[in-house]
Protein backbone atom coordinates (compact mmCIF):
# COMPACT_ATOMS: atom_id res chain seq x y z
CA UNK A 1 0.00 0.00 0.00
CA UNK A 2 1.25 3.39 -0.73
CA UNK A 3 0.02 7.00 0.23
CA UNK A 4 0.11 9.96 -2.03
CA UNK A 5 -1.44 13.21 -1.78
CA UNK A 6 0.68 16.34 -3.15
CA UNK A 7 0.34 18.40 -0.67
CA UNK A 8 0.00 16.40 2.87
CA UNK A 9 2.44 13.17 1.42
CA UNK A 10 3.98 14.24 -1.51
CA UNK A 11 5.98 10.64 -2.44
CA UNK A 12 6.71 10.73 -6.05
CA UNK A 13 7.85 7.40 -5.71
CA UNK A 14 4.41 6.06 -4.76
CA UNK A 15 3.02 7.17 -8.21
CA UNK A 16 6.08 5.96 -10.58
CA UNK A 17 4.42 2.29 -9.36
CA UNK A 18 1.29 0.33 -10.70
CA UNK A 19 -1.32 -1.05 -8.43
CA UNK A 20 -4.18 -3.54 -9.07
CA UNK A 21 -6.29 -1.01 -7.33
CA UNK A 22 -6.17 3.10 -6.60
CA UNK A 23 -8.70 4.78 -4.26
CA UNK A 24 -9.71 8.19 -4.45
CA UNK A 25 -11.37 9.98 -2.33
CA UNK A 26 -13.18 13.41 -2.33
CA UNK A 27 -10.15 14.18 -4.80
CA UNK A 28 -11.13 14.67 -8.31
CA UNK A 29 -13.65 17.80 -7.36
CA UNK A 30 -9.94 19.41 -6.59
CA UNK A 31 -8.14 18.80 -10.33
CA UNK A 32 -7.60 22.14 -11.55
CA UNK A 33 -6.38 19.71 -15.02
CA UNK A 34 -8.71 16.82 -14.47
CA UNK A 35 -8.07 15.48 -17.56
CA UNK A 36 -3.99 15.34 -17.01
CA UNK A 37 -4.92 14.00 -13.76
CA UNK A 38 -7.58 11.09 -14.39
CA UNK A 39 -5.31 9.85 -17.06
CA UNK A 40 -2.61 9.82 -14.27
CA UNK A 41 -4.69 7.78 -11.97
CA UNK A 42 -4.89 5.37 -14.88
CA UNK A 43 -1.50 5.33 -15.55
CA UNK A 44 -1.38 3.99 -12.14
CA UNK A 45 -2.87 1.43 -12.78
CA UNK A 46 -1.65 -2.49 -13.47
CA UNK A 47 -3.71 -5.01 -16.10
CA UNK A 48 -6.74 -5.92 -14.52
CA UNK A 49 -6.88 -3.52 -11.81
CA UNK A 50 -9.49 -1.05 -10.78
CA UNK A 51 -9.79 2.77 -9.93
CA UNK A 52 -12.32 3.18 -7.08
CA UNK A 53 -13.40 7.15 -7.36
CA UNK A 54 -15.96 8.44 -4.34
CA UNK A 55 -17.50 12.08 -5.17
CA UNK A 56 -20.37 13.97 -5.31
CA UNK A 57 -22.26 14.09 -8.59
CA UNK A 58 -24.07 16.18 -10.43
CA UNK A 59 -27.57 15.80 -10.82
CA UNK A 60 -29.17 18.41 -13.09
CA UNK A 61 -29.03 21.59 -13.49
CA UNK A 62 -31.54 22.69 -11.22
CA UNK A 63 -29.76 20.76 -8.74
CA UNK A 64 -26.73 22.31 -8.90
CA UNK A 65 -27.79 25.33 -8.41
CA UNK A 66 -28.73 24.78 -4.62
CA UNK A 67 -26.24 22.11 -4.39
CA UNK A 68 -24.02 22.56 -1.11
CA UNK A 69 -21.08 20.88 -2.99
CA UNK A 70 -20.36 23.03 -5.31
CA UNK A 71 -19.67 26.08 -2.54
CA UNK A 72 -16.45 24.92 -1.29
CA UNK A 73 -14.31 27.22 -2.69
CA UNK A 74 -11.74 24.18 -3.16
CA UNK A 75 -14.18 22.03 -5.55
CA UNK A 76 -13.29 23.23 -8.66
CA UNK A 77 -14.65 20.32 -11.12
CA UNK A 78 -17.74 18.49 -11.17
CA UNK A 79 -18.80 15.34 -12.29
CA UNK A 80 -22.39 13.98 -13.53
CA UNK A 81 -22.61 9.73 -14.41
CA UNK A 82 -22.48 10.54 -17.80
CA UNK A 83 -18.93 12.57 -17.29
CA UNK A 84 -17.73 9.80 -15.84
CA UNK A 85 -19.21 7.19 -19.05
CA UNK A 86 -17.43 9.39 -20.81
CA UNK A 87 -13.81 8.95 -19.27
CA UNK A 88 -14.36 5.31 -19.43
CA UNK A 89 -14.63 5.36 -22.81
CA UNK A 90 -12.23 7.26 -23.56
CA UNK A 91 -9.85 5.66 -21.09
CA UNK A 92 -11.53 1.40 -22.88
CA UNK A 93 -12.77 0.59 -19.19
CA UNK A 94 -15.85 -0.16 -17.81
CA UNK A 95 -17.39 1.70 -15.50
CA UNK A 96 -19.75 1.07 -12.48
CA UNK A 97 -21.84 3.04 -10.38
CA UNK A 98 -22.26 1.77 -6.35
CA UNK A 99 -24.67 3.79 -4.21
CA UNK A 100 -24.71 7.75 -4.83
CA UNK A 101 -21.00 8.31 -4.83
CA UNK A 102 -18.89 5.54 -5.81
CA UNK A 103 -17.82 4.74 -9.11
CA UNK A 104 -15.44 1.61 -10.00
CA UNK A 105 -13.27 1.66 -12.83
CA UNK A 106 -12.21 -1.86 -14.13
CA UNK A 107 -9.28 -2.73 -16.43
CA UNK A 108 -8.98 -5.75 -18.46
């Protein structure tokens, strides 16, 4: 198991590494470059393995616009299911949705 978070644990070795499975959570609201960093979570990743993302998503649009979430000044990006349909094809995974907040990425 390794730890990395930029900021708090910033061990560059722990993401030179693949891993049959990442976690991440209530971390991709914060990409300022979430495409540079989802594909970096992938590159993480060994053949099968699985990315494990928990955040908020969007609903609608009416939604959002009471939505709690998205008034943290530090959530910068949001996601809806189809967002996240979207990176899984263009990352050739599949994708699954558990609960409200959990999605699974699965490799090979």
């Amino acid at each position: 198991m390794s730890i990395y978070d930029p900021y708090y644990f910033p061990d560059h070795e722990a993401i030179q590494r693949k891993y049959d499975f990442v976690t991440c959570t209530e971390v991709v609201e914060h990409f300022n470059e979430p495409a540079i960093d989802i594909a970096q979570l992938f590159s993480l990743l060994a053949e099968p393995a699985v990315l494990i993302v928990m955040t908020k998503l969007v609903i609608n649009k009416e939604r959002f616009a009471s939505w709690h979430y998205k008034n943290d000044p530090t959530h910068v990006c949001f996601y809806s299911k189809e967002t996240f349909e979207f990176i899984a094809l263009q990352h050739k995974v599949a994708v699954e949705f558990i609960g409200s907040d959990v999605i699974l990425f699965v490799n090979g």
